[in-house]
Each structure stands twice: as C-alpha cells, then as structure tokens.
C-alpha atoms as a PDB file:
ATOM      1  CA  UNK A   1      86.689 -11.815  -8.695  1.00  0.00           C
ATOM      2  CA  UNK A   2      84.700 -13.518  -5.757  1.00  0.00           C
ATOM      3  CA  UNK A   3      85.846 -16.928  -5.024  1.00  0.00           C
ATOM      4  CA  UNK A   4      82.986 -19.042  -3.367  1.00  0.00           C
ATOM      5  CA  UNK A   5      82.854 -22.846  -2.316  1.00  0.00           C
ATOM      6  CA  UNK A   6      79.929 -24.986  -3.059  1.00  0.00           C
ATOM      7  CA  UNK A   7      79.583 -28.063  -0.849  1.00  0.00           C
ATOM      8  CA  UNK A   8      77.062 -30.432  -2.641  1.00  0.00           C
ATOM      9  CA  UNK A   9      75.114 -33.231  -1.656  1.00  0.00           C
ATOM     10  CA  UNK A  10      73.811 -35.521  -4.278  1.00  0.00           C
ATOM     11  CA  UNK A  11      71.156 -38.080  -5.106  1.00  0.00           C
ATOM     12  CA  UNK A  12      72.750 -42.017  -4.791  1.00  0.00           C
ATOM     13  CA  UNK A  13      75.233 -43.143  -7.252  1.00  0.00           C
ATOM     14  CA  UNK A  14      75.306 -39.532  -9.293  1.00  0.00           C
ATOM     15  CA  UNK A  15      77.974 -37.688  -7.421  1.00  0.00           C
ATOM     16  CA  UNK A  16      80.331 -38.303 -10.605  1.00  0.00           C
ATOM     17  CA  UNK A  17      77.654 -37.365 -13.093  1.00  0.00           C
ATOM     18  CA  UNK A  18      77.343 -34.070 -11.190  1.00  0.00           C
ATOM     19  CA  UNK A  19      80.973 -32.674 -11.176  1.00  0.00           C
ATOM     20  CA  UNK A  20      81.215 -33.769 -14.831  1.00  0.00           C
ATOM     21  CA  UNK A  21      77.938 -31.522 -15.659  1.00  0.00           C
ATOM     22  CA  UNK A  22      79.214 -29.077 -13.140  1.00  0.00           C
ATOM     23  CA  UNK A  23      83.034 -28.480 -15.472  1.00  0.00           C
ATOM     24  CA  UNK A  24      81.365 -28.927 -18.578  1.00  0.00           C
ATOM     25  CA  UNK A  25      78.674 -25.880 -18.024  1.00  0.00           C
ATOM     26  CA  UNK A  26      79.083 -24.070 -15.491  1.00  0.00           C
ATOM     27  CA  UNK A  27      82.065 -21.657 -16.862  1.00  0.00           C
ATOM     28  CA  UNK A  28      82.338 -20.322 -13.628  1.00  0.00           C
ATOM     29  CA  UNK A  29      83.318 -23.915 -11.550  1.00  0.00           C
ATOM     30  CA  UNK A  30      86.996 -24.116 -11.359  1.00  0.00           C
ATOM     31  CA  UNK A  31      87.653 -27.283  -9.525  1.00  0.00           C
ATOM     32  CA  UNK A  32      85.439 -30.117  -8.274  1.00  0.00           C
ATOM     33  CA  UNK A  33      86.567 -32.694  -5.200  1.00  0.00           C
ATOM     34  CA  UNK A  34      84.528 -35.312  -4.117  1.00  0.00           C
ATOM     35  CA  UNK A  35      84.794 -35.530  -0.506  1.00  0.00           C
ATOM     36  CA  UNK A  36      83.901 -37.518   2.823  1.00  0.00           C
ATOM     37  CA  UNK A  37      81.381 -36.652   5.123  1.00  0.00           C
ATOM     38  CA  UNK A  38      78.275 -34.720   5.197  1.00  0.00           C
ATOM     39  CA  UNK A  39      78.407 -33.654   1.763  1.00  0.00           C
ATOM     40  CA  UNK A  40      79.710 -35.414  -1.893  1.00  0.00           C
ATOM     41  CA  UNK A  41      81.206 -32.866  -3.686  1.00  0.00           C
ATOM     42  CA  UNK A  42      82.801 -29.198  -3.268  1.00  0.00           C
ATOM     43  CA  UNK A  43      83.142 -26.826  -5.862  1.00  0.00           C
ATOM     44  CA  UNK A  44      85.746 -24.082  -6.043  1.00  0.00           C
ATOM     45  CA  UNK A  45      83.741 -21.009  -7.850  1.00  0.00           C
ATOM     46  CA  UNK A  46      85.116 -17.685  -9.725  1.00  0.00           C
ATOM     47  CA  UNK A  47      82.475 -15.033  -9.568  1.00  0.00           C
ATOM     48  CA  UNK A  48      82.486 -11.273 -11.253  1.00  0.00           C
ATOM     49  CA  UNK A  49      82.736  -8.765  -8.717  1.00  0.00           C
ATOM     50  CA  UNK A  50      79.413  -7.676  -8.130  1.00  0.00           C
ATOM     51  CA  UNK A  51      77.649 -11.148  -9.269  1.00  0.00           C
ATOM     52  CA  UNK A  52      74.793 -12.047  -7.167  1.00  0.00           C
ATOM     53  CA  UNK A  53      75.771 -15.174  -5.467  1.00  0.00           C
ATOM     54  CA  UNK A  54      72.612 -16.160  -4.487  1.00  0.00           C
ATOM     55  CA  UNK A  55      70.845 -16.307  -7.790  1.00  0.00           C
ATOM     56  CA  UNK A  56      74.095 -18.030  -9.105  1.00  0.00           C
ATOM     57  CA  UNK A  57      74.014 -20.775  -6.511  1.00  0.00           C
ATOM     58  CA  UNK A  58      70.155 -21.546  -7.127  1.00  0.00           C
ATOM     59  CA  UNK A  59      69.664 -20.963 -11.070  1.00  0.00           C
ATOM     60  CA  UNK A  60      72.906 -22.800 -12.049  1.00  0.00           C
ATOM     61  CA  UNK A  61      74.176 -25.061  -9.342  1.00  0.00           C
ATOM     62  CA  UNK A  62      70.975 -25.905  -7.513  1.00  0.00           C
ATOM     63  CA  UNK A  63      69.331 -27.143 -10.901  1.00  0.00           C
ATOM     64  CA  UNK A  64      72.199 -29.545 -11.824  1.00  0.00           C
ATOM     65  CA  UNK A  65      70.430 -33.023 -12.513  1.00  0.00           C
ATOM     66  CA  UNK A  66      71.119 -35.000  -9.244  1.00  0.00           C
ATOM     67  CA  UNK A  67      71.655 -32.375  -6.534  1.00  0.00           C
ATOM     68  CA  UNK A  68      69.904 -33.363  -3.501  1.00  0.00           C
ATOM     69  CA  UNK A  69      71.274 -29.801  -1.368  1.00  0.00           C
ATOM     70  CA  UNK A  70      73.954 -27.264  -1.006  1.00  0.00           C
ATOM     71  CA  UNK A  71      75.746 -25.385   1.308  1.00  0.00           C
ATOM     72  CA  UNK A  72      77.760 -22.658   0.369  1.00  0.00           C
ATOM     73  CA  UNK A  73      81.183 -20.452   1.790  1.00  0.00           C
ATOM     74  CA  UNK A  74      81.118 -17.055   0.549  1.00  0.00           C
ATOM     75  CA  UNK A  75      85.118 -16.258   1.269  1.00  0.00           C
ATOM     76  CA  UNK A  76      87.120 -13.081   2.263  1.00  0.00           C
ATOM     77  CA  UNK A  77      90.769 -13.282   1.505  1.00  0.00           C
ATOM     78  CA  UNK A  78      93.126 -15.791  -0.034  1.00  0.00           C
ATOM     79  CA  UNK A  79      96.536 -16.226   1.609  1.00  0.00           C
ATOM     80  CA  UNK A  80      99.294 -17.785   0.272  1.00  0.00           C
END
C-alpha cells in the first residue's frame, strides 16, 4: 500500500460537502480533517502498490464538486 496526503482547497462554504463526497466515494480516502491555513481539508489516502498517483489525484479527487486546488504528499515510511 502507498499512503498519500491530499491537502485540498475548496470553493466558499463547501469544505463540509467535500469530505462527505470524498468518504462516501472515494474507497480509497481513509480520513478527512479540516484544517487551518492555506488549505481546507487533508485527506489521508491508501493506494495499491503500483497505482498511479497522479491519475488518481486528478480523475477522482480533483473532480470532486467544490475543489478549488490540491496539493499533494506522496510519503516514504510510517513510524510509530
């Protein structure tokens, strides 16, 4: 599995609307915080080994109703 983050920002006043489409179809969205700053909302993301990131990001967050932009953290290791 890849784990990626997702920062989002999104047009005014939809912010909730997007993390509720984002855990309702997007299998592959774990967890969604709305956050300060910058950007509204940050997405933890499970990818297949192997997945192509790229398309992922653009094809099924990118074209959520109400996302404005994204930024996202591809990461390397988890420590715990």
């Amino acid at each position: 599995m890849q784990t990626i983050f997702v920062q989002l920002k999104c047009d005014l006043g939809k912010a909730y609307t997007v993390a509720d489409e984002a855990m309702l179809n997007i299998d592959e969205v774990s967890e969604v915080y709305s956050t300060s700053g910058q950007y509204d909302l940050i997405m933890k993301c499970y990818l297949p080994n192997g997945a192509d990131i790229g398309h992922f990001v653009t094809e099924r967050v990118q074209t959520l109703p109400g996302v404005k932009d994204t930024f996202t953290l591809i990461t390397f290791k988890a420590f715990s």
